[in-house]
Protein backbone atom coordinates (compact mmCIF):
# COMPACT_ATOMS: atom_id res chain seq x y z
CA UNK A 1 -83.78 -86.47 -85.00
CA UNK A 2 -81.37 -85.69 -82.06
CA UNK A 3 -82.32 -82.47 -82.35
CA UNK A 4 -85.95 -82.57 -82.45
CA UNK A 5 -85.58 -84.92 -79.09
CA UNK A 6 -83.79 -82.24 -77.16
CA UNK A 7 -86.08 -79.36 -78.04
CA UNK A 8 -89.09 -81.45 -76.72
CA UNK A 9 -86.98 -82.12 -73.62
CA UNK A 10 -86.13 -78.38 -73.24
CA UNK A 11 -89.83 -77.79 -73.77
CA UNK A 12 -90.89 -80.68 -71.13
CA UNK A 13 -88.12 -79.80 -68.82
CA UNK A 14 -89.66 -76.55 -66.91
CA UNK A 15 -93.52 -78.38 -66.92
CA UNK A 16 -91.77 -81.19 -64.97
CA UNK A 17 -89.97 -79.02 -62.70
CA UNK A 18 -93.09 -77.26 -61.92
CA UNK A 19 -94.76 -80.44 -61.09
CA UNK A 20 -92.28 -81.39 -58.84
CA UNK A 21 -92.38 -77.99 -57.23
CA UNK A 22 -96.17 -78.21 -56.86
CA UNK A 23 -96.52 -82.10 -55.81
CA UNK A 24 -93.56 -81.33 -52.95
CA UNK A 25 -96.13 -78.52 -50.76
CA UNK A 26 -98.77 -80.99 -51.24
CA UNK A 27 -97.27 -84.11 -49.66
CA UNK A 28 -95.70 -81.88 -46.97
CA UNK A 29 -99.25 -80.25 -46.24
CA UNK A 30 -100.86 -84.19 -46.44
CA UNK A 31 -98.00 -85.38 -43.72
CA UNK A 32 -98.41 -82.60 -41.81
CA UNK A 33 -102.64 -83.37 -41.93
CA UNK A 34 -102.03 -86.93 -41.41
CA UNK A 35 -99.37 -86.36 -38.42
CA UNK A 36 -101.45 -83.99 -36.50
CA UNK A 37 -104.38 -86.04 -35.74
CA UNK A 38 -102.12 -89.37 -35.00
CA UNK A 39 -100.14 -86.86 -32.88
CA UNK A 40 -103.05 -85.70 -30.75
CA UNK A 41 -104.96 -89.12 -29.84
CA UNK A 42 -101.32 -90.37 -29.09
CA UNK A 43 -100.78 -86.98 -26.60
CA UNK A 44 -104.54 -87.61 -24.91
CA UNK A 45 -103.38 -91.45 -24.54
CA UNK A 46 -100.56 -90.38 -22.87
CA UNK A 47 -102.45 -87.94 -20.86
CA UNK A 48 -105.13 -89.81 -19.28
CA UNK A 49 -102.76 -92.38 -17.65
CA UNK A 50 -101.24 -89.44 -15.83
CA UNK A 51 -104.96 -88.28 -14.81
CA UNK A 52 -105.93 -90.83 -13.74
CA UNK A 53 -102.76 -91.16 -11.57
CA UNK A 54 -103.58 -88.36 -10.00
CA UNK A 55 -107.09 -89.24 -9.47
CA UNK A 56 -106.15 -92.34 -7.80
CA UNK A 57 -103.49 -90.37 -5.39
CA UNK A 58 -105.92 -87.67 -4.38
CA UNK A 59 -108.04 -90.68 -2.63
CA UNK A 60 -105.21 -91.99 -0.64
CA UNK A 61 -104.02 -88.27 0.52
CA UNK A 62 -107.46 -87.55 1.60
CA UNK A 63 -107.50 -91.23 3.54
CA UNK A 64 -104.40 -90.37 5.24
CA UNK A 65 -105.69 -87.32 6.63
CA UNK A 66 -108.47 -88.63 7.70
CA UNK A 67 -106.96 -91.07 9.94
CA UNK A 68 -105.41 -88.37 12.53
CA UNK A 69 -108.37 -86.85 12.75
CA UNK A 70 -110.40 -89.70 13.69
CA UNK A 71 -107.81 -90.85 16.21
CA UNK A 72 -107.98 -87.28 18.04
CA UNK A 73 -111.62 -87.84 17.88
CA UNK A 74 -111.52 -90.96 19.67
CA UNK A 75 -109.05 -89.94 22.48
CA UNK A 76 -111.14 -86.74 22.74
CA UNK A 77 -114.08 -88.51 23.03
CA UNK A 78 -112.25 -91.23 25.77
CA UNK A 79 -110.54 -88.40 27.89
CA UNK A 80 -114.15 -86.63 28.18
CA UNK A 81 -115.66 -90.15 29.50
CA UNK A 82 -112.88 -90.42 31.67
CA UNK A 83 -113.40 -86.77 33.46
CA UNK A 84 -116.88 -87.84 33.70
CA UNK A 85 -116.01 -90.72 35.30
CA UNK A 86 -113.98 -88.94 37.91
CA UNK A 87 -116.59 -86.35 38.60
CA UNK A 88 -119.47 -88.85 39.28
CA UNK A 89 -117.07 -90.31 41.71
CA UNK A 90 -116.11 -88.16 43.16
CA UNK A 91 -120.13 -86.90 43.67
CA UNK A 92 -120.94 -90.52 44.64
CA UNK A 93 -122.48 -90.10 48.47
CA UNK A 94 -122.21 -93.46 50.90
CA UNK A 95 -126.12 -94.25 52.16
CA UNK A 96 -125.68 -92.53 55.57
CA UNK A 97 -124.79 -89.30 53.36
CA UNK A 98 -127.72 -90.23 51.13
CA UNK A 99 -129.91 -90.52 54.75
CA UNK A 100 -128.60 -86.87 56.02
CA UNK A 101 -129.89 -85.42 52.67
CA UNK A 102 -133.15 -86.40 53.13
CA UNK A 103 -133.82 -84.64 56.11
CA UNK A 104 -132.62 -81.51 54.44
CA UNK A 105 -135.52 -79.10 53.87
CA UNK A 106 -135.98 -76.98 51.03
CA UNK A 107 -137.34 -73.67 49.59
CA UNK A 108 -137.26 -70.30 49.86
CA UNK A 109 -136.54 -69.44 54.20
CA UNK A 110 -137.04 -66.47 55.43
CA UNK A 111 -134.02 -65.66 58.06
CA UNK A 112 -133.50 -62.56 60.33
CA UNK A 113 -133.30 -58.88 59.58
CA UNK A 114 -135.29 -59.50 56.38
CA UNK A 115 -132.71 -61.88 54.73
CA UNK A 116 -133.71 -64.81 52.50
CA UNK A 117 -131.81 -68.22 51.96
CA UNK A 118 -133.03 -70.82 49.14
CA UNK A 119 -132.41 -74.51 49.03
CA UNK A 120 -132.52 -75.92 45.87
CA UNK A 121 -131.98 -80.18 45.68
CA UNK A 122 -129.53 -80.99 42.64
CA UNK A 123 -131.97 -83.26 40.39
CA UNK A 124 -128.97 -84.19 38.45
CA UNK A 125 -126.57 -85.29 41.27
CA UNK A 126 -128.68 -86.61 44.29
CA UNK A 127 -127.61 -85.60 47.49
CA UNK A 128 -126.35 -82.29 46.59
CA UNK A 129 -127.87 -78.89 47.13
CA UNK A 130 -127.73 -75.33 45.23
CA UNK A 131 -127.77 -72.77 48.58
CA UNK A 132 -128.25 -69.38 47.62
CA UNK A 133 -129.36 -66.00 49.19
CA UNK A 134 -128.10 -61.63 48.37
CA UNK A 135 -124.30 -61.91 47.96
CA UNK A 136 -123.30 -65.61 47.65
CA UNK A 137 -124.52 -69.16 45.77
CA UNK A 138 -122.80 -72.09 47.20
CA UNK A 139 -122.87 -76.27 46.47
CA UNK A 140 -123.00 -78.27 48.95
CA UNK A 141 -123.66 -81.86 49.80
CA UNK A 142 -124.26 -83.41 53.29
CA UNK A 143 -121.96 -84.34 55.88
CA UNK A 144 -122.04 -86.85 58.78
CA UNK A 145 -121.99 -85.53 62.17
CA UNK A 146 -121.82 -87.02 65.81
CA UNK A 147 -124.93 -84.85 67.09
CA UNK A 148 -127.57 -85.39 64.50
CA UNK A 149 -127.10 -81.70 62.97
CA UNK A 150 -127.41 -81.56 59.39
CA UNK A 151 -124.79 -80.27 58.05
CA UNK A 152 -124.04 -78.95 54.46
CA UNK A 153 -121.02 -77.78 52.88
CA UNK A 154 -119.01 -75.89 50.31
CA UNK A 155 -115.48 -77.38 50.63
CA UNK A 156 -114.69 -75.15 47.56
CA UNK A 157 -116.63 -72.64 48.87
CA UNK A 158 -115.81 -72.53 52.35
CA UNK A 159 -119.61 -72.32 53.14
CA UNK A 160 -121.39 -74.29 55.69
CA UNK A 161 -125.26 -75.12 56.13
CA UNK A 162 -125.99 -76.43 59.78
CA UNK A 163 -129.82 -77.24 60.11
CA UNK A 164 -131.65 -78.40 63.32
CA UNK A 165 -135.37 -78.76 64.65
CA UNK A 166 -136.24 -75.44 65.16
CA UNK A 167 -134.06 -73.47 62.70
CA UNK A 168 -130.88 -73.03 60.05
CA UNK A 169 -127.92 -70.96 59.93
CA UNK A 170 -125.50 -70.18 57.11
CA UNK A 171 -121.50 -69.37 57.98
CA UNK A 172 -118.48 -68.71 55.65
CA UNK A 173 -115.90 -70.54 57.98
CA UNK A 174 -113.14 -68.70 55.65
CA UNK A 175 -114.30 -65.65 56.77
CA UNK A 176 -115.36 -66.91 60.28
CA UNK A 177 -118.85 -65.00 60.14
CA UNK A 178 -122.38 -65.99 59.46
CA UNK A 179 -124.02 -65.19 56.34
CA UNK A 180 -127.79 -65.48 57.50
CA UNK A 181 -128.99 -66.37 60.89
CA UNK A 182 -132.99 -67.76 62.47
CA UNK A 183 -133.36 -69.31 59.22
CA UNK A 184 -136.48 -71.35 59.32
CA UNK A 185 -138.86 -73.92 56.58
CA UNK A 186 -142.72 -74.13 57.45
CA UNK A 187 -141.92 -77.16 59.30
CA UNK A 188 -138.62 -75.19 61.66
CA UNK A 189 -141.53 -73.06 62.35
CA UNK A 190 -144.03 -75.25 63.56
CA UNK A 191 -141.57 -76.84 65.89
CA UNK A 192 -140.00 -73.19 66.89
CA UNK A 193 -143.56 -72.45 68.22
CA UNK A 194 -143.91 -75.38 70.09
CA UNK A 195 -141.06 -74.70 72.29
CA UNK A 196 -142.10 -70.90 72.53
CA UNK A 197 -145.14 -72.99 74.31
CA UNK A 198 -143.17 -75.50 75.88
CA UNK A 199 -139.72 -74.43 76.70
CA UNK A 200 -137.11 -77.43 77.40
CA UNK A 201 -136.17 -77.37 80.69
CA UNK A 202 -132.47 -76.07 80.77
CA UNK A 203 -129.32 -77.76 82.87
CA UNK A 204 -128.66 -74.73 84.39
CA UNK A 205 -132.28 -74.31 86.42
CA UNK A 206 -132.57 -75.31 89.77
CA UNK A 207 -134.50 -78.82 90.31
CA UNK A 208 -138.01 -78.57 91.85
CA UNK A 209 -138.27 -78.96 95.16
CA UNK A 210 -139.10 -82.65 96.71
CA UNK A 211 -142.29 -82.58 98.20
């Protein structure tokens, strides 16, 4: 009986040992299956914490450069209003200046030996006045003056406008020469004519006899 036990163990020992062999590739391969997905929603869980880290840093990066930007915008932006500020100012003409420019005339004047000199009023800063003519292009703004002669000029420049009834002259006091002479508007002309017809009588004549 002993015997006949031990030869069906002998016989049932290599089956089992196969079955062993074969059931031991089979759990690994069903661990490994069931590892891998717990392994990956675990590694995605993990990973969108850290995106959305960075998400919520990129935000406050993009806010903080923002800020300097903005400032140098504003102090840009206040130094400009400033300089404007200083230039209209500085433009700003008191009402007897605003009177002189008044009497300023304009256009295109025809002068001697076939020059030309325009006056052009500033719309943009009243008062003020573009001179040009062949060679130069001044701005210049009125000045007061104890004889009534208008009087323009170029403190930049050096240029000086001097108009009275009958006609306008141009001078570069740097220079100490006159850029266009005999100047004269239709209305320097009119008056230039009358005194061709009525000359002032001059200090210098003798007084008519007394009768």
């Amino acid at each position: 009986m002993k015997f006949v036990i031990a030869s069906a163990l002998m016989l049932l020992a290599p089956a089992f040992a196969l079955a062993q062999t074969t059931a031991q590739p089979a759990a690994k391969s069903d661990t490994k299956a069931a590892a891998k997905p717990a392994a990956k929603p675990a590694a995605k869980t993990a990973a969108k914490p850290a995106e959305g880290k960075t998400a919520a840093k990129a935000p406050a990066k993009s806010h903080a450069k923002a800020e300097p930007t903005s400032s140098r915008t504003q102090l840009k932006s206040a130094t400009n209003q400033v300089a404007a500020g200083i230039i209209a100012a500085e433009a700003a003409l008191s009402p007897a200046e605003l009177a002189i420019a008044e009497r300023v005339h304009v256009g295109r004047m025809p002068c001697e030996l076939g020059a030309f000199v325009t006056v052009t009023a500033d719309p943009a800063t009243p008062g003020h006045f573009h001179v040009e003519g062949k060679g130069f292009k001044y701005y210049m703004s009125p000045v007061a003056t104890t004889t009534g002669t208008v009087r323009l000029e170029d403190a930049k420049g050096g240029a000086v406008w001097l108009q009275i009834a009958n006609k306008s002259m141009l001078m570069n006091q740097r220079a100490g020469q006159r850029l266009a002479d005999e100047c004269m508007s239709p209305e320097q002309v009119v008056v230039a004519e009358a005194i061709k017809k009525n000359p002032p009588v001059s200090v210098l004549d003798p007084l008519p006899a007394a009768k």
